[in-house]
C-alpha atoms as a PDB file:
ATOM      1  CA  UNK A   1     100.228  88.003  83.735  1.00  0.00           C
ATOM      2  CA  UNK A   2      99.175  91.192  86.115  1.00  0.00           C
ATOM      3  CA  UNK A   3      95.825  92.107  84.650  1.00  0.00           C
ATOM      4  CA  UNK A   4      93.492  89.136  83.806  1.00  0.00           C
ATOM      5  CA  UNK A   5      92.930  86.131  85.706  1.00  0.00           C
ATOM      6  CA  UNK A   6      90.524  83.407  85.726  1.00  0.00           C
ATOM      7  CA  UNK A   7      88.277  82.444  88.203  1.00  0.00           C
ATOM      8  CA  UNK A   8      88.084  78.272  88.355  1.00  0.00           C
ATOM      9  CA  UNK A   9      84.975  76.529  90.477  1.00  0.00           C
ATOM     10  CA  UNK A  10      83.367  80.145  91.981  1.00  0.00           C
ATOM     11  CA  UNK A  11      81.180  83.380  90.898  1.00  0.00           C
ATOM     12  CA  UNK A  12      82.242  86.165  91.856  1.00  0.00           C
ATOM     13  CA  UNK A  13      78.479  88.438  91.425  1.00  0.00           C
ATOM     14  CA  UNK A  14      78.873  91.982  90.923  1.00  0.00           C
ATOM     15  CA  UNK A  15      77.315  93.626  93.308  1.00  0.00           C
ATOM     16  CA  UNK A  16      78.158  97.523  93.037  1.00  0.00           C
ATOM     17  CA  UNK A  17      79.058 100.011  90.234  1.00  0.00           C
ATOM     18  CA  UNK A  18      82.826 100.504  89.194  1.00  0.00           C
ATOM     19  CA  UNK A  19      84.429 104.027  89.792  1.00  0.00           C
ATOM     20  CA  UNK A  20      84.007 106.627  86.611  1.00  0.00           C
ATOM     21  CA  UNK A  21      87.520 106.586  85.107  1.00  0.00           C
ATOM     22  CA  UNK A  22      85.994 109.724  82.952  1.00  0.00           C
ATOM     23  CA  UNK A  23      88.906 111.824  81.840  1.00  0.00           C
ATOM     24  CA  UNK A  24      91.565 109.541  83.275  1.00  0.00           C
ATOM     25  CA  UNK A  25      94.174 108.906  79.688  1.00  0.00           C
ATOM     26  CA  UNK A  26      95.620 105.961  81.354  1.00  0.00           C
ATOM     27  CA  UNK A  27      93.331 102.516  81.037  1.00  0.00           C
ATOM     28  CA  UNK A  28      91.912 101.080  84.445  1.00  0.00           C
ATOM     29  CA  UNK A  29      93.911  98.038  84.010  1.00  0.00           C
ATOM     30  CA  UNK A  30      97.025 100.387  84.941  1.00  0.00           C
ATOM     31  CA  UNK A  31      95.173 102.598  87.241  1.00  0.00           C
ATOM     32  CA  UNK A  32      93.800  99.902  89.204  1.00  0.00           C
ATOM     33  CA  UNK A  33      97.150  98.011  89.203  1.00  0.00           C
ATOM     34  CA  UNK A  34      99.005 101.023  90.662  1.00  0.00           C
ATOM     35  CA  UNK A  35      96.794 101.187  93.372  1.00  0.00           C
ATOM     36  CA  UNK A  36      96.983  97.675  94.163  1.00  0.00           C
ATOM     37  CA  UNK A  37     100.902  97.999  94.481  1.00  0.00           C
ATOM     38  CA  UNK A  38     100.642 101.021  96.874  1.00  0.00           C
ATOM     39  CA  UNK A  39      98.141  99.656  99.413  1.00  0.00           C
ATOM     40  CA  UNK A  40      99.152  95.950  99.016  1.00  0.00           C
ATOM     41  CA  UNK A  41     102.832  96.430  99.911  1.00  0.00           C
ATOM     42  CA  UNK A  42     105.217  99.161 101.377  1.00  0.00           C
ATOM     43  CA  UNK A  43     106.070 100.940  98.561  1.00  0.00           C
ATOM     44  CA  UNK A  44     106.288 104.635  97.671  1.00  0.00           C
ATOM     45  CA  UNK A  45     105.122 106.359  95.129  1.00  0.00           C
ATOM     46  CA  UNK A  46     107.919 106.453  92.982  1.00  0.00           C
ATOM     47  CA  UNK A  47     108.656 102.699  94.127  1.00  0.00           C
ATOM     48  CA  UNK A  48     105.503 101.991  92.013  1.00  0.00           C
ATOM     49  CA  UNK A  49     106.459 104.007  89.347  1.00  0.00           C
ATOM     50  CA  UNK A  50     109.918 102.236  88.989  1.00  0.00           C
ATOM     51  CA  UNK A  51     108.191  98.346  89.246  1.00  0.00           C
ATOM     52  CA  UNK A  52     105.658  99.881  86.084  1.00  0.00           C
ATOM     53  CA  UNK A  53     108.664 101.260  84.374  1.00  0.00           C
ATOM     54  CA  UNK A  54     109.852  97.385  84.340  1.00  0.00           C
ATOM     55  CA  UNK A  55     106.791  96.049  82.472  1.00  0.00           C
ATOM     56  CA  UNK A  56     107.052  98.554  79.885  1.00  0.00           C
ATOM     57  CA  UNK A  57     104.327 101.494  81.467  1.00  0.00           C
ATOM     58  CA  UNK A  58     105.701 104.958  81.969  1.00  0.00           C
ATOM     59  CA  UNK A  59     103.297 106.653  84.449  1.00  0.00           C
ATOM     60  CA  UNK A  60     104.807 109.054  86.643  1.00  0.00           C
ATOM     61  CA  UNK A  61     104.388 109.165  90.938  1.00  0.00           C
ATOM     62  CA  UNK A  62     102.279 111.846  90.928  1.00  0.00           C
ATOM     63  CA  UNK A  63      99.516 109.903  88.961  1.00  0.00           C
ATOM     64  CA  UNK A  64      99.758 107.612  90.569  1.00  0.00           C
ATOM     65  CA  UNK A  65      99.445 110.017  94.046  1.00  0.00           C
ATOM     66  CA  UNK A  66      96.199 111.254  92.433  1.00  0.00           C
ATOM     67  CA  UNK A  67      95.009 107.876  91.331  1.00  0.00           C
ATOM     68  CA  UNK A  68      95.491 106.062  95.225  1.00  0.00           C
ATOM     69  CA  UNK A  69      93.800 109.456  96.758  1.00  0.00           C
ATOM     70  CA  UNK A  70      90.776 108.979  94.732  1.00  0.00           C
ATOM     71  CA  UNK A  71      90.233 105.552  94.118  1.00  0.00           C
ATOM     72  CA  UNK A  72      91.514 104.513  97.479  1.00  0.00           C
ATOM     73  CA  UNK A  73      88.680 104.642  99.109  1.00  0.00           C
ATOM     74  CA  UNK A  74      86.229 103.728  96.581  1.00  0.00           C
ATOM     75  CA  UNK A  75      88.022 100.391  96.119  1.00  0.00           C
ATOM     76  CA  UNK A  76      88.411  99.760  99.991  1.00  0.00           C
ATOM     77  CA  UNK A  77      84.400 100.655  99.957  1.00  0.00           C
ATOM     78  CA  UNK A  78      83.706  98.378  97.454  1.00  0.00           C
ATOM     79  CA  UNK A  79      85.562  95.085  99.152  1.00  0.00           C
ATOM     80  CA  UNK A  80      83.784  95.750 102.428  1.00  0.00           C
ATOM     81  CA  UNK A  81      80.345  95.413 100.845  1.00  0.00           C
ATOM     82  CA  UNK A  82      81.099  92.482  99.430  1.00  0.00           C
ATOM     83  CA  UNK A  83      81.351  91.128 102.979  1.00  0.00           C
ATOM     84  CA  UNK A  84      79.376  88.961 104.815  1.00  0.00           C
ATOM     85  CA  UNK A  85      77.936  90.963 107.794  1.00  0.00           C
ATOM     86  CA  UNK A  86      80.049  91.458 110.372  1.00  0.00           C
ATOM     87  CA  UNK A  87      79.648  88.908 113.466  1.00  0.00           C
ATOM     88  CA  UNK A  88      77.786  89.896 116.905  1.00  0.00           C
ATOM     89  CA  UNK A  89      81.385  90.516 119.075  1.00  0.00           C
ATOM     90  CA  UNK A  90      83.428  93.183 118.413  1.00  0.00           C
ATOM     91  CA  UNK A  91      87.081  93.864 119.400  1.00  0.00           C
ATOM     92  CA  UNK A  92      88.352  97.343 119.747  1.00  0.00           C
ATOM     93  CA  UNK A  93      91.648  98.572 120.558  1.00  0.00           C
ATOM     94  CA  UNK A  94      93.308 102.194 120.394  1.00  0.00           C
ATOM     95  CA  UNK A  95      97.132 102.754 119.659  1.00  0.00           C
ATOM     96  CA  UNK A  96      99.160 106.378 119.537  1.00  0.00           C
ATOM     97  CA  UNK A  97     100.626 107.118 116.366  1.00  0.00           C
ATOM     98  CA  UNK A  98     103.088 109.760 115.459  1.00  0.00           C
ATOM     99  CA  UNK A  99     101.562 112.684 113.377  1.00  0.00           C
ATOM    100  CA  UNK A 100     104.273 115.118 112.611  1.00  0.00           C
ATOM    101  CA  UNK A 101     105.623 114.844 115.596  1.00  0.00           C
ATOM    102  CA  UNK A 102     103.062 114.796 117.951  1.00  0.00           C
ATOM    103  CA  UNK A 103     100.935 111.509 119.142  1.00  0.00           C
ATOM    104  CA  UNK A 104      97.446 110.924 118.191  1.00  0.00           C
ATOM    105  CA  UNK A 105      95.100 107.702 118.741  1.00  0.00           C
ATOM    106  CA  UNK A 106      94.220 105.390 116.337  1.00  0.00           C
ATOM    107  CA  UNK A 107      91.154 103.976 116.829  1.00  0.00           C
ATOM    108  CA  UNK A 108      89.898 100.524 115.517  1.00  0.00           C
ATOM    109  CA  UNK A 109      87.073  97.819 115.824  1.00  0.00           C
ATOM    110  CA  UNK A 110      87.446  94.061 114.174  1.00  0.00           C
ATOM    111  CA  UNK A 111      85.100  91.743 114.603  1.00  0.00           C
ATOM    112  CA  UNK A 112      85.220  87.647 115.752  1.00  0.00           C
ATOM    113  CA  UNK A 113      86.626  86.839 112.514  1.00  0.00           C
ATOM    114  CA  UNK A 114      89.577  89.712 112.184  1.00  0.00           C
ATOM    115  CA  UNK A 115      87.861  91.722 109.859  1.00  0.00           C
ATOM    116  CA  UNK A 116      88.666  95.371 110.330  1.00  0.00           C
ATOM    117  CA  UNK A 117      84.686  97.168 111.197  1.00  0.00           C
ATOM    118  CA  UNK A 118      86.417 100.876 110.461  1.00  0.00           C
ATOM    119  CA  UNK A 119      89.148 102.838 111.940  1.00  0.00           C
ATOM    120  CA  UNK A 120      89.419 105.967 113.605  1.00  0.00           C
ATOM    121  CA  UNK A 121      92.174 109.051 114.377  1.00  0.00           C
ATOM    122  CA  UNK A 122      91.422 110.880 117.140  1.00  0.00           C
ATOM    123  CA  UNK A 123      93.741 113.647 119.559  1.00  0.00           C
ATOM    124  CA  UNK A 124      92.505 111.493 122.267  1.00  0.00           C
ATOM    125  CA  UNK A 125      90.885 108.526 124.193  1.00  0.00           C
ATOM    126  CA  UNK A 126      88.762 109.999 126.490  1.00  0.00           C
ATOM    127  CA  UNK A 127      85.087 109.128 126.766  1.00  0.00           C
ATOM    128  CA  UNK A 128      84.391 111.497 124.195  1.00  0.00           C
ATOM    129  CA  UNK A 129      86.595 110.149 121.684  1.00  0.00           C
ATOM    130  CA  UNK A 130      85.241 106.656 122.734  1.00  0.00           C
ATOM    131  CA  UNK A 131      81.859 107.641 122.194  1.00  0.00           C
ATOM    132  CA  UNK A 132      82.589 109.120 119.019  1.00  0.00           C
ATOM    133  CA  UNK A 133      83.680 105.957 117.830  1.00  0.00           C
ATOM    134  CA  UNK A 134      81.011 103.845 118.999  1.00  0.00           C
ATOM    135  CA  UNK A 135      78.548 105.850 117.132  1.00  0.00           C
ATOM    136  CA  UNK A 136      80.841 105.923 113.842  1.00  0.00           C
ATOM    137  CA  UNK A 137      80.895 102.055 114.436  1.00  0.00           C
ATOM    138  CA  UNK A 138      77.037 101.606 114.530  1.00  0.00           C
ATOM    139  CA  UNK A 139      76.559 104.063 111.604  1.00  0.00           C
ATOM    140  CA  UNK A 140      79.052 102.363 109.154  1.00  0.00           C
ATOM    141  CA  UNK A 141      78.324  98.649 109.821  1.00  0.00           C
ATOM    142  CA  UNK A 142      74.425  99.752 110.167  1.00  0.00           C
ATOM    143  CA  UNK A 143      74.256  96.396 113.546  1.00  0.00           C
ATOM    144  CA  UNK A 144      74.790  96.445 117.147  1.00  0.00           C
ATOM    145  CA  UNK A 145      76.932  93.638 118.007  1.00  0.00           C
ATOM    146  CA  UNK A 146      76.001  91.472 121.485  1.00  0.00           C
ATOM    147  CA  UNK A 147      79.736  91.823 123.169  1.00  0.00           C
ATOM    148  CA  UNK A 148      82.011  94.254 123.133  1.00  0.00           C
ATOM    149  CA  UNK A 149      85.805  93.346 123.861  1.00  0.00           C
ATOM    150  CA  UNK A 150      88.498  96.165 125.008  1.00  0.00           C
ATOM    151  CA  UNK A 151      91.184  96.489 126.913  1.00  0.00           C
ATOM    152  CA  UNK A 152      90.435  97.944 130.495  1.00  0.00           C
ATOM    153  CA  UNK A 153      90.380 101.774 129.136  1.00  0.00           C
ATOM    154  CA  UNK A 154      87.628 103.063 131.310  1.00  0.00           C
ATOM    155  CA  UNK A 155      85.900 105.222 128.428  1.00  0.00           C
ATOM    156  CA  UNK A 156      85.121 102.394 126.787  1.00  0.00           C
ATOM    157  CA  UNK A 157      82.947 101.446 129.547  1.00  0.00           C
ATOM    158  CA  UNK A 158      81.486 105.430 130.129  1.00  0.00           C
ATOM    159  CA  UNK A 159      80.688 105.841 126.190  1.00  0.00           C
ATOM    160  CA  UNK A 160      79.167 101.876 125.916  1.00  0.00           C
ATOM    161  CA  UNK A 161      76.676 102.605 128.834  1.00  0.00           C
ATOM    162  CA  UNK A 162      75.658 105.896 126.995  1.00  0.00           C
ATOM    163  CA  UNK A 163      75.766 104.685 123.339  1.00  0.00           C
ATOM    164  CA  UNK A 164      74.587 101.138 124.100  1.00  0.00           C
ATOM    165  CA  UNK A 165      73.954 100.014 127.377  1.00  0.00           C
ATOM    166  CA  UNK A 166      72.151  97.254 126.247  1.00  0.00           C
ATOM    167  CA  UNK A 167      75.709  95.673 124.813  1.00  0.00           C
ATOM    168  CA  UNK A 168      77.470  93.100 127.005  1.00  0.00           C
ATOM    169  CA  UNK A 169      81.048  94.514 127.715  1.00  0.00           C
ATOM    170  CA  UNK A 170      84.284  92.448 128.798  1.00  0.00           C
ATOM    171  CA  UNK A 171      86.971  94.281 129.919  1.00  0.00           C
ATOM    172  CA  UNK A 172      90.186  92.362 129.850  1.00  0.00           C
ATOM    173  CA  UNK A 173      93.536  92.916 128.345  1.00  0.00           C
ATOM    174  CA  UNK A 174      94.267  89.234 127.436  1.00  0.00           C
ATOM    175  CA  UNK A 175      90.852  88.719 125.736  1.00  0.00           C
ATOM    176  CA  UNK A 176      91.502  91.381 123.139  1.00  0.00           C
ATOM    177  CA  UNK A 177      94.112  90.379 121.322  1.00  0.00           C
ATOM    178  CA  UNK A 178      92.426  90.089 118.030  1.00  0.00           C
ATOM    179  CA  UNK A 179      92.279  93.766 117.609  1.00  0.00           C
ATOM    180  CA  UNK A 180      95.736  94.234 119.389  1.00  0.00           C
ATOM    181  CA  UNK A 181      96.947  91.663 116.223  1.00  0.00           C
ATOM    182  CA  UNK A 182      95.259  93.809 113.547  1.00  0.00           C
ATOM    183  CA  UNK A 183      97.252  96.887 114.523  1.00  0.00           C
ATOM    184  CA  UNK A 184     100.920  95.323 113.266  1.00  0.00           C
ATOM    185  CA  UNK A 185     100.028  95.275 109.425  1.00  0.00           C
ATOM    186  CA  UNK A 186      99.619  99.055 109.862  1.00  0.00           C
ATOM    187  CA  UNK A 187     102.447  99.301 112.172  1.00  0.00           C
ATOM    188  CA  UNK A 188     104.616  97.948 109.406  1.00  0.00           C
ATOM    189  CA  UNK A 189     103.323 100.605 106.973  1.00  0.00           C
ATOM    190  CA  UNK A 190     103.860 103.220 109.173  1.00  0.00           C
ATOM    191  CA  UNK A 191     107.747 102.296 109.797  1.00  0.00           C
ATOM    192  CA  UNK A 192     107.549 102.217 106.294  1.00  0.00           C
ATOM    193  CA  UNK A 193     105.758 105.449 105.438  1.00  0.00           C
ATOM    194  CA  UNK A 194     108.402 107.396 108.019  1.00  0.00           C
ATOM    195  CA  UNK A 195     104.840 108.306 110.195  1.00  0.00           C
ATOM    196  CA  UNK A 196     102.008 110.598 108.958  1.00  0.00           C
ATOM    197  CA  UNK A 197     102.416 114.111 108.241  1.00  0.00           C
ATOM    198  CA  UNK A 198      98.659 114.893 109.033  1.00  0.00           C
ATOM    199  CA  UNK A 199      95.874 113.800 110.861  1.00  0.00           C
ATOM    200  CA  UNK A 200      93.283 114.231 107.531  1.00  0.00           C
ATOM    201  CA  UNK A 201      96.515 112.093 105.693  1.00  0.00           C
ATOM    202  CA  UNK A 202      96.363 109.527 108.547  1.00  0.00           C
ATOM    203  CA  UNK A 203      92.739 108.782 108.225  1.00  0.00           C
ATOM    204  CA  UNK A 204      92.546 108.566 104.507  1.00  0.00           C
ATOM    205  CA  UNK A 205      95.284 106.505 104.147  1.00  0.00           C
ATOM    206  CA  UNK A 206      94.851 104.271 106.796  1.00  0.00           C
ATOM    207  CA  UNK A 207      90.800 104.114 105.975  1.00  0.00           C
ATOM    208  CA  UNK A 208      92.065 102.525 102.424  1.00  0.00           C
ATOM    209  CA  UNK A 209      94.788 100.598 103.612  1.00  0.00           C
ATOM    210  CA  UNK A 210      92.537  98.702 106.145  1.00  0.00           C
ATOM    211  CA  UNK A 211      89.696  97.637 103.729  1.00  0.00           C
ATOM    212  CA  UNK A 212      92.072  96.806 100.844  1.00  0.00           C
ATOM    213  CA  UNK A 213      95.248  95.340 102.402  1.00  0.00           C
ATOM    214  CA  UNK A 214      93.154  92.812 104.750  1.00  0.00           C
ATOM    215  CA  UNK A 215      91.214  91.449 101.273  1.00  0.00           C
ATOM    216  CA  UNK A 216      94.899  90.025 100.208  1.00  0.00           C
ATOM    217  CA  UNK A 217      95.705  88.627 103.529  1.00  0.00           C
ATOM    218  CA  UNK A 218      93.316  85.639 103.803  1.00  0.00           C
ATOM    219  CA  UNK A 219      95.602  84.101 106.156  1.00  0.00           C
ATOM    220  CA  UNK A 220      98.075  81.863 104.282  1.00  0.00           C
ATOM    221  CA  UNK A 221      99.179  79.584 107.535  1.00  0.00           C
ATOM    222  CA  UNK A 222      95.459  77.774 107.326  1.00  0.00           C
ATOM    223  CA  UNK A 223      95.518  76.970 103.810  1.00  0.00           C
ATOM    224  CA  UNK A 224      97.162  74.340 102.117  1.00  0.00           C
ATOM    225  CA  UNK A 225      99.077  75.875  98.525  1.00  0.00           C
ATOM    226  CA  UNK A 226      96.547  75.090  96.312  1.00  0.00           C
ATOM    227  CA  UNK A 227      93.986  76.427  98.471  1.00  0.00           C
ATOM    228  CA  UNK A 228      95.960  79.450  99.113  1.00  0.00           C
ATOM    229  CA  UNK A 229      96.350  80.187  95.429  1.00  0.00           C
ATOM    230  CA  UNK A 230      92.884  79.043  94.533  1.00  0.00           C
ATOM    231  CA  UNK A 231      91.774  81.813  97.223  1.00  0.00           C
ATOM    232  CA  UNK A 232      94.110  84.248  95.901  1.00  0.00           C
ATOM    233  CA  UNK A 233      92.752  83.956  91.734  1.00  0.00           C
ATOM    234  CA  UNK A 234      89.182  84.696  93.536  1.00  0.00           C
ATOM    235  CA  UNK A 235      89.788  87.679  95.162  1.00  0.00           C
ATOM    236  CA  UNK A 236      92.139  89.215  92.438  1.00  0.00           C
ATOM    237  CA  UNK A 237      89.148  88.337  90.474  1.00  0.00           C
ATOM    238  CA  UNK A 238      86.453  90.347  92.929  1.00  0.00           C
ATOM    239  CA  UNK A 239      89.352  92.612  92.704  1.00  0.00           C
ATOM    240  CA  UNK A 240      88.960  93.536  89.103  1.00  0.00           C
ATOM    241  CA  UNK A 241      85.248  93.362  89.178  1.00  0.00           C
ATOM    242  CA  UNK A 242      85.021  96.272  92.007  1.00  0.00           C
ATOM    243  CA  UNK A 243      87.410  98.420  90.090  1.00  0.00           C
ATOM    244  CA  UNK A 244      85.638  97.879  86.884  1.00  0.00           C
ATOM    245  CA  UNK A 245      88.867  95.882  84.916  1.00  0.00           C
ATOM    246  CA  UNK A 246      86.401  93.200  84.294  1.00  0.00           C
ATOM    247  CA  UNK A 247      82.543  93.937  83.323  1.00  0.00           C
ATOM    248  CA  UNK A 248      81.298  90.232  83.837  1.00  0.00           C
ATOM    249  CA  UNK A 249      82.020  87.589  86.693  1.00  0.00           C
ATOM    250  CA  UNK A 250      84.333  84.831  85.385  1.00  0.00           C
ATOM    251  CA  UNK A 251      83.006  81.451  85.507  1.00  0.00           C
ATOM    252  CA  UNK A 252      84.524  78.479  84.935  1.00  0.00           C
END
């Protein structure tokens, strides 16, 4: 079944208002679903419009285009508020990424626990671009962490003393590999993807992608199965509630 499931032993509280599906003629069940697919796993477009087609719903790509550009981000929203606030050391890491043939900087912050704080695209990673992100960072998680961790880029250090010099920073290349780690799920979507065909593309896309993919990847290799799947049936559940599938938490 791929559009009710049951919570067992936990509430899941709703916390924030579902998108308006207003004007939309296909239910949220399948819009929600669709979007799922695309961000969850490297499909395409008309990849998710073939695995429909096999359980009997004919929706074309191009819905389905429209649906992951608008809800994307809503959804990805959404999950990160129902977060626990994010710790008091932050990773952050920069990577180049094709663009249509020329290479950009992706930009990104995780904290102690691997949660992805917020990504960034940027032509460069000068101090300017560093400070940039800094002040994104302390806008969109609304805290100033205690430690900073990057790799021994020296504009991290320039924008850090300007932005927050109060901040403890460790430079070293073998203490950051938490955010180093959190690139490779995106790296994989981007072999998929054949690259980015604009920056603006880039940063939506990858703005989604890291605040829903992450919520489906609770890190399998700790759990035992039944824990794994009894982790799984609660966030599919928080899943449906943030997209508005179900109007009530499901307790058991």
């Amino acid at each position: 079944m791929i559009f009710g499931l049951i919570v067992l032993g936990r509430v899941c509280p709703v916390e924030s208002v579902s998108p308006s599906y207003k004007g939309h003629r296909y239910p949220v069940e399948i819009i929600s679903h669709c979007v799922w697919l695309y961000f969850r796993f490297p499909l395409s477009f008309r990849e998710v419009e073939e695995l429909m087609l096999a359980r009997g719903v004919i929706v074309s790509h191009e819905p389905v285009r429209r649906w992951c550009r608008k809800f994307g981000q809503a959804y990805a929203n959404a999950l990160r508020r129902r977060r626990l606030r994010p710790g008091d050391k932050w990773h952050l890491d920069e990577v180049f990424i094709k663009i249509n043939g020329e290479q950009k900087y992706l930009w990104r912050a995780v904290d102690a626990d691997g949660n992805v704080l917020d990504i960034l695209v940027q032509n460069r990673r000068d101090k300017a671009a560093a400070r940039r992100f800094f002040r994104r960072l302390l806008k969109e998680t609304g805290s100033v962490p205690r430690v900073v961790v990057t790799d021994k880029l020296r504009s991290y250090g320039a924008a850090l003393r300007e932005v927050m010099p109060s901040v403890e920073h460790r430079s070293h290349k073998g203490l950051n590999n938490r955010a180093e780690n959190s690139h490779q799920p995106t790296r994989q979507r981007e072999r998929a993807m054949k690259g980015f065909r604009s920056v603006g593309g880039a940063q939506r896309f990858l703005a989604a992608f890291s605040g829903i993919s992450p919520h489906f990847r609770p890190g399998r290799h700790h759990r035992t199965a039944p824990d794994h799947r009894l982790e799984m049936t609660v966030r599919f559940t928080i899943w449906n509630q943030i997209t508005g599938v179900t109007d009530q938490p499901a307790v058991a």
